[in-house]
Protein backbone atom coordinates (compact mmCIF):
# COMPACT_ATOMS: atom_id res chain seq x y z
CA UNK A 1 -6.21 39.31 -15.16
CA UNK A 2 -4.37 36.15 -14.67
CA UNK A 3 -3.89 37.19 -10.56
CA UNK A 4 -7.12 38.00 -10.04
CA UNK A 5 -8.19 34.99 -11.39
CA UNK A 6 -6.11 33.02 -9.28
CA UNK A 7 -7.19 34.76 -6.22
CA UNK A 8 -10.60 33.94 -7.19
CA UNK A 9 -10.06 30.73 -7.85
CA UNK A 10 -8.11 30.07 -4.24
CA UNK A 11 -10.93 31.86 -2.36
CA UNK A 12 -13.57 29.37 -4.19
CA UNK A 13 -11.35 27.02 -2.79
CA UNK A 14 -11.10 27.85 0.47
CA UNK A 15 -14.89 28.25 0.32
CA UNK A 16 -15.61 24.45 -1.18
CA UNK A 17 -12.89 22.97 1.63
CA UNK A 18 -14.63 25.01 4.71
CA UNK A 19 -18.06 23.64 3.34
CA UNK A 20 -16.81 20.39 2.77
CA UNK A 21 -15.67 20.78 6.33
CA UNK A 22 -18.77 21.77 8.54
CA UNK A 23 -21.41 19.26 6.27
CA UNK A 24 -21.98 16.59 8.10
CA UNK A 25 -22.23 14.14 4.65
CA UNK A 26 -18.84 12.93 5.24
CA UNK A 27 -18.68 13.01 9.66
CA UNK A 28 -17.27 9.68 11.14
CA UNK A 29 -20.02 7.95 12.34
CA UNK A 30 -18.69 4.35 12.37
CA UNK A 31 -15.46 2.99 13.82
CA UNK A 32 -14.61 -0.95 12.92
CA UNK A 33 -10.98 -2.06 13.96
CA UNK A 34 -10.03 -5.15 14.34
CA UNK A 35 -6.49 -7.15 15.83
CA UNK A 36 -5.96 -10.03 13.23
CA UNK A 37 -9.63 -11.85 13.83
CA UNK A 38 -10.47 -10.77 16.89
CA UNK A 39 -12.04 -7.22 17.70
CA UNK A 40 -9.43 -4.32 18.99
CA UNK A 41 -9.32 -3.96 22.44
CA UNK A 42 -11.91 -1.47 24.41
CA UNK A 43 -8.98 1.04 24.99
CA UNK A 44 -8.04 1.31 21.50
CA UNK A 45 -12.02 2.05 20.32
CA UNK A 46 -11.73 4.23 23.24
CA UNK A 47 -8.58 6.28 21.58
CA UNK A 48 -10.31 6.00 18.01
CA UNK A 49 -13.68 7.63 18.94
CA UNK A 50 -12.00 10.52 19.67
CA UNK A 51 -12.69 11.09 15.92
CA UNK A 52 -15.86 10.50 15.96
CA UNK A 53 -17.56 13.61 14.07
CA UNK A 54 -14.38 14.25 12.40
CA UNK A 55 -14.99 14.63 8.83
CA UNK A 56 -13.30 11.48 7.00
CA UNK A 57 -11.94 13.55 4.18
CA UNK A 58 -9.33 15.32 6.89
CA UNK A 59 -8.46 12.28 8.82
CA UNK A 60 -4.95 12.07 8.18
CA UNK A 61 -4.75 7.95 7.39
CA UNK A 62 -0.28 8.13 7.05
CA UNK A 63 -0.41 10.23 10.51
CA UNK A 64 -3.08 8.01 12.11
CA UNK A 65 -1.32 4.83 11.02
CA UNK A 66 1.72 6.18 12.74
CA UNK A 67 0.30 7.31 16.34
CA UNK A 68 -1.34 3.69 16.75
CA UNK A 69 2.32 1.99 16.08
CA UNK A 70 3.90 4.39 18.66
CA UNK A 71 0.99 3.51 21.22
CA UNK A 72 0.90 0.06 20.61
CA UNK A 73 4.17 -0.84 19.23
CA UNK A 74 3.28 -4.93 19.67
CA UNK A 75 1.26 -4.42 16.77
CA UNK A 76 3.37 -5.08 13.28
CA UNK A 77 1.46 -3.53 10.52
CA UNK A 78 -1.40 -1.05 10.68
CA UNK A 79 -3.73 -0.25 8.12
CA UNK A 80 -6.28 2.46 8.02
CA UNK A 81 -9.41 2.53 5.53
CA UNK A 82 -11.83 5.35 4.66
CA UNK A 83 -14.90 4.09 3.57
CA UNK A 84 -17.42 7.18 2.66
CA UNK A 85 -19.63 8.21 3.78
CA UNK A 86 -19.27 7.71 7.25
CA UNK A 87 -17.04 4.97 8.28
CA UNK A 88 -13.28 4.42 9.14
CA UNK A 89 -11.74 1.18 9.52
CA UNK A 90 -8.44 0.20 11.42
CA UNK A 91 -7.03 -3.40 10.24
CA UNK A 92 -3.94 -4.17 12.45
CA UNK A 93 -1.63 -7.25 12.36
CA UNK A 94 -0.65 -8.38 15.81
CA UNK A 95 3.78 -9.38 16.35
CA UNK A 96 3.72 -13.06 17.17
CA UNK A 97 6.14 -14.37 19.67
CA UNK A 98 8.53 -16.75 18.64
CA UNK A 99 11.25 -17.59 20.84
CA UNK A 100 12.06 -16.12 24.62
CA UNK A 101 15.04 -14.15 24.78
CA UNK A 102 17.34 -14.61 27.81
CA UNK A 103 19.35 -11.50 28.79
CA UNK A 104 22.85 -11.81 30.95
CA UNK A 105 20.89 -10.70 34.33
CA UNK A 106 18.48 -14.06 33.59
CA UNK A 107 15.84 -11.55 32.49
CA UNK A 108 13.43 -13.42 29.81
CA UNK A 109 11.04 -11.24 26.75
CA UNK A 110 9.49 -12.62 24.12
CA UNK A 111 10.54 -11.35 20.48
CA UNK A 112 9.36 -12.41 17.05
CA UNK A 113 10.47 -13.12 14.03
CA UNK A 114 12.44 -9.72 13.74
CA UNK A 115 13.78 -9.55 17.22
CA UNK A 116 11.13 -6.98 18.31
CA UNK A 117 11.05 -7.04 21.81
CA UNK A 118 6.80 -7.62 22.74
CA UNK A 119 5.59 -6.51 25.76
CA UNK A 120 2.49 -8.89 25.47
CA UNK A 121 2.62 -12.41 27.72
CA UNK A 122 4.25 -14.94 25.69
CA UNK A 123 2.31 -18.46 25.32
CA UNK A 124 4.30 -21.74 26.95
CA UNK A 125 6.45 -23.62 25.05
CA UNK A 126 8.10 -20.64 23.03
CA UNK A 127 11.94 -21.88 22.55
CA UNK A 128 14.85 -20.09 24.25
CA UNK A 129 17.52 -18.37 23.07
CA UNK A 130 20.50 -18.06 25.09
CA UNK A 131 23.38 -15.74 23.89
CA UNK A 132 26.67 -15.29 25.67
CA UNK A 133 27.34 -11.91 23.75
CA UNK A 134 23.95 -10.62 22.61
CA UNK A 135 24.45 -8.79 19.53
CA UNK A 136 22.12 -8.17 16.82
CA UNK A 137 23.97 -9.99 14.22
CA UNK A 138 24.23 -13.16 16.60
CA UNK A 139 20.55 -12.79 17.07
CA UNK A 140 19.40 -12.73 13.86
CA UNK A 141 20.68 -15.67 13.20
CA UNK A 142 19.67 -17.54 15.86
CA UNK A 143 16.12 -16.48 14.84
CA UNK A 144 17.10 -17.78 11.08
CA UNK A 145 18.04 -21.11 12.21
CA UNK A 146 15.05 -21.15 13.96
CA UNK A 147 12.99 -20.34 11.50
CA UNK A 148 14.70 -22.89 8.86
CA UNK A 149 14.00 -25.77 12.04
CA UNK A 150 10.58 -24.96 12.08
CA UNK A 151 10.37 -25.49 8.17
CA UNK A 152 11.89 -28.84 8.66
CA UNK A 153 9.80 -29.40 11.19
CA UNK A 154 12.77 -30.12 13.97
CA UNK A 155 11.16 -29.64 17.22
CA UNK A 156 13.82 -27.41 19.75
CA UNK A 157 13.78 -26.38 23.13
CA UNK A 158 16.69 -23.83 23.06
CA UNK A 159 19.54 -22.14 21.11
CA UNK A 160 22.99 -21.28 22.78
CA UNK A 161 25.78 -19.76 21.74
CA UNK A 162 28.42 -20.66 24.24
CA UNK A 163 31.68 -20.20 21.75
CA UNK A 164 32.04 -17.66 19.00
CA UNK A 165 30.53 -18.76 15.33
CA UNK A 166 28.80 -21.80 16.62
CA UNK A 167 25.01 -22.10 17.84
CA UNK A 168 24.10 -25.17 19.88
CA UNK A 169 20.51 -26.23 19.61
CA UNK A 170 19.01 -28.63 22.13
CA UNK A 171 16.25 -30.39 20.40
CA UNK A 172 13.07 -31.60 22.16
CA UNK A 173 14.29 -35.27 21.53
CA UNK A 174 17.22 -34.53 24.10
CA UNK A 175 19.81 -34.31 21.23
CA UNK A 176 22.30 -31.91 21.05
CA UNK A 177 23.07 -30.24 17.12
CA UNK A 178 25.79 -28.39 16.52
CA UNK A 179 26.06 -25.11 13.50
CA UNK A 180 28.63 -22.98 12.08
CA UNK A 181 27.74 -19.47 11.84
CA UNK A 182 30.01 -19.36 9.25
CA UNK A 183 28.92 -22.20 6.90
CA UNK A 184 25.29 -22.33 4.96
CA UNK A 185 22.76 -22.72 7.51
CA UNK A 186 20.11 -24.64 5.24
CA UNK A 187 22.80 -27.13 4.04
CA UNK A 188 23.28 -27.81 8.02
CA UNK A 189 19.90 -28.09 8.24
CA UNK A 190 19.19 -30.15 5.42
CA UNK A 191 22.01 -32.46 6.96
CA UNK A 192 20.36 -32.68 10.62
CA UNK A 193 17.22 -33.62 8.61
CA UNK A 194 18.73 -36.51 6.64
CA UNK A 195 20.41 -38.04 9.98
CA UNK A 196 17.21 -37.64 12.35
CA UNK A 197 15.14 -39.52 9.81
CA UNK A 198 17.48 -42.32 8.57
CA UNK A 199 20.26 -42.75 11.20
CA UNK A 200 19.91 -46.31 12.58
CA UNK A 201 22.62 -45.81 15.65
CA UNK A 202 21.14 -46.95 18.52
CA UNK A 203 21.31 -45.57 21.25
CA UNK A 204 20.59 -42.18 19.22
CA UNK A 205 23.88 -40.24 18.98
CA UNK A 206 23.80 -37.47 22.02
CA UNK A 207 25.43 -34.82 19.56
CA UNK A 208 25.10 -34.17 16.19
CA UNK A 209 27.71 -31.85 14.89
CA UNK A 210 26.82 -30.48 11.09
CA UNK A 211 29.61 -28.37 11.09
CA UNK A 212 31.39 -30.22 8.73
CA UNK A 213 30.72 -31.93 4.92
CA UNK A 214 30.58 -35.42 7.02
CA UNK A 215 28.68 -34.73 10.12
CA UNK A 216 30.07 -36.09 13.29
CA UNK A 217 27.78 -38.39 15.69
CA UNK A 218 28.87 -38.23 18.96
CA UNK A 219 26.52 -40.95 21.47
């Protein structure tokens, strides 16, 4: 009794799921994506209407989510809504450039914040990072120190690491600063704050080494 109750019950099943299937309540109708503010480009609506008439109960949102990173992998987070009955919306967060990234052949790419690679044109202005040995570990802390400048608001033109556990930074006053890889960053940086705003040497030392617990001011 219990089987052929089951058996019933699985072929009602498969009955509800292919009606749910061919009615057209729940068909995809409207598409509305959308790159941080600004609407997604024509070749991505192009790539999403190829659901259109899909019904939105079977539109796979984890799968979806996944073939739009793979196509357009400058994009950093991707979300997909189902809003019945006949509407899908794509929400996608764009990777913002942050620094230019200088390879040993002179080769320059624009990364973010993570050290994605973007294929997109980078705007002017983006600092550069020069690395004798790219590695990741050396490059994820240039982008650290970068990131803890811009919270200071330290303007920068470039990072270098000519020697090993030491980044130079050339500021956009001229000035050259000087960190240990090996020492807190944010104490360096909180150091390089104190002297730009209160040192009275004039000229304005050339090279500011934070290195140490009594920074050294070289003119």
């Amino acid at each position: 009794m219990t089987k052929k109750f089951s058996l019933i019950s699985l072929s009602l099943l498969i009955m509800i799921a292919a009606a749910i299937g061919f009615t057209p309540i729940f068909k995809l109708q409207t598409i509305l994506c959308q790159v941080d503010v600004d609407p997604c480009p024509p070749e991505l609506i192009t790539y999403l209407s190829q659901l259109k008439t899909r019904n939105l109960l079977f539109i796979n949102r984890s799968r979806l989510a996944k073939d739009l990173k793979a196509l357009y992998p400058d994009f950093q987070n991707t979300r997909i809504f189902i809003n019945l009955p006949h509407m899908l919306r794509v929400a996608l967060t764009s990777r913002t450039p942050v620094a230019l990234l200088v390879t040993g052949s002179g080769q320059t790419f624009p990364i973010d914040n993570s050290g994605t690679v973007l294929k997109s044109a980078s705007p002017a202005n983006l600092p550069v990072i020069k690395l004798a040995t790219p590695g990741a570990q050396l490059l994820t802390a240039s982008l650290n120190l970068l990131t803890l400048l811009n919270q200071a608001f330290i303007g920068l033109t470039s990072l270098s690491s000519t020697q090993s556990g030491v980044l130079d930074v050339e500021l956009s006053s001229g000035q050259l600063a000087r960190f240990s890889l090996l020492k807190d960053l944010p104490v360096q940086v909180s150091s390089l704050q104190v002297i730009l705003h209160k040192s009275t040497i004039v000229p304005p030392a050339s090279i500011i080494d934070v290195r140490f617990d009594k920074p050294v001011l070289v003119n």
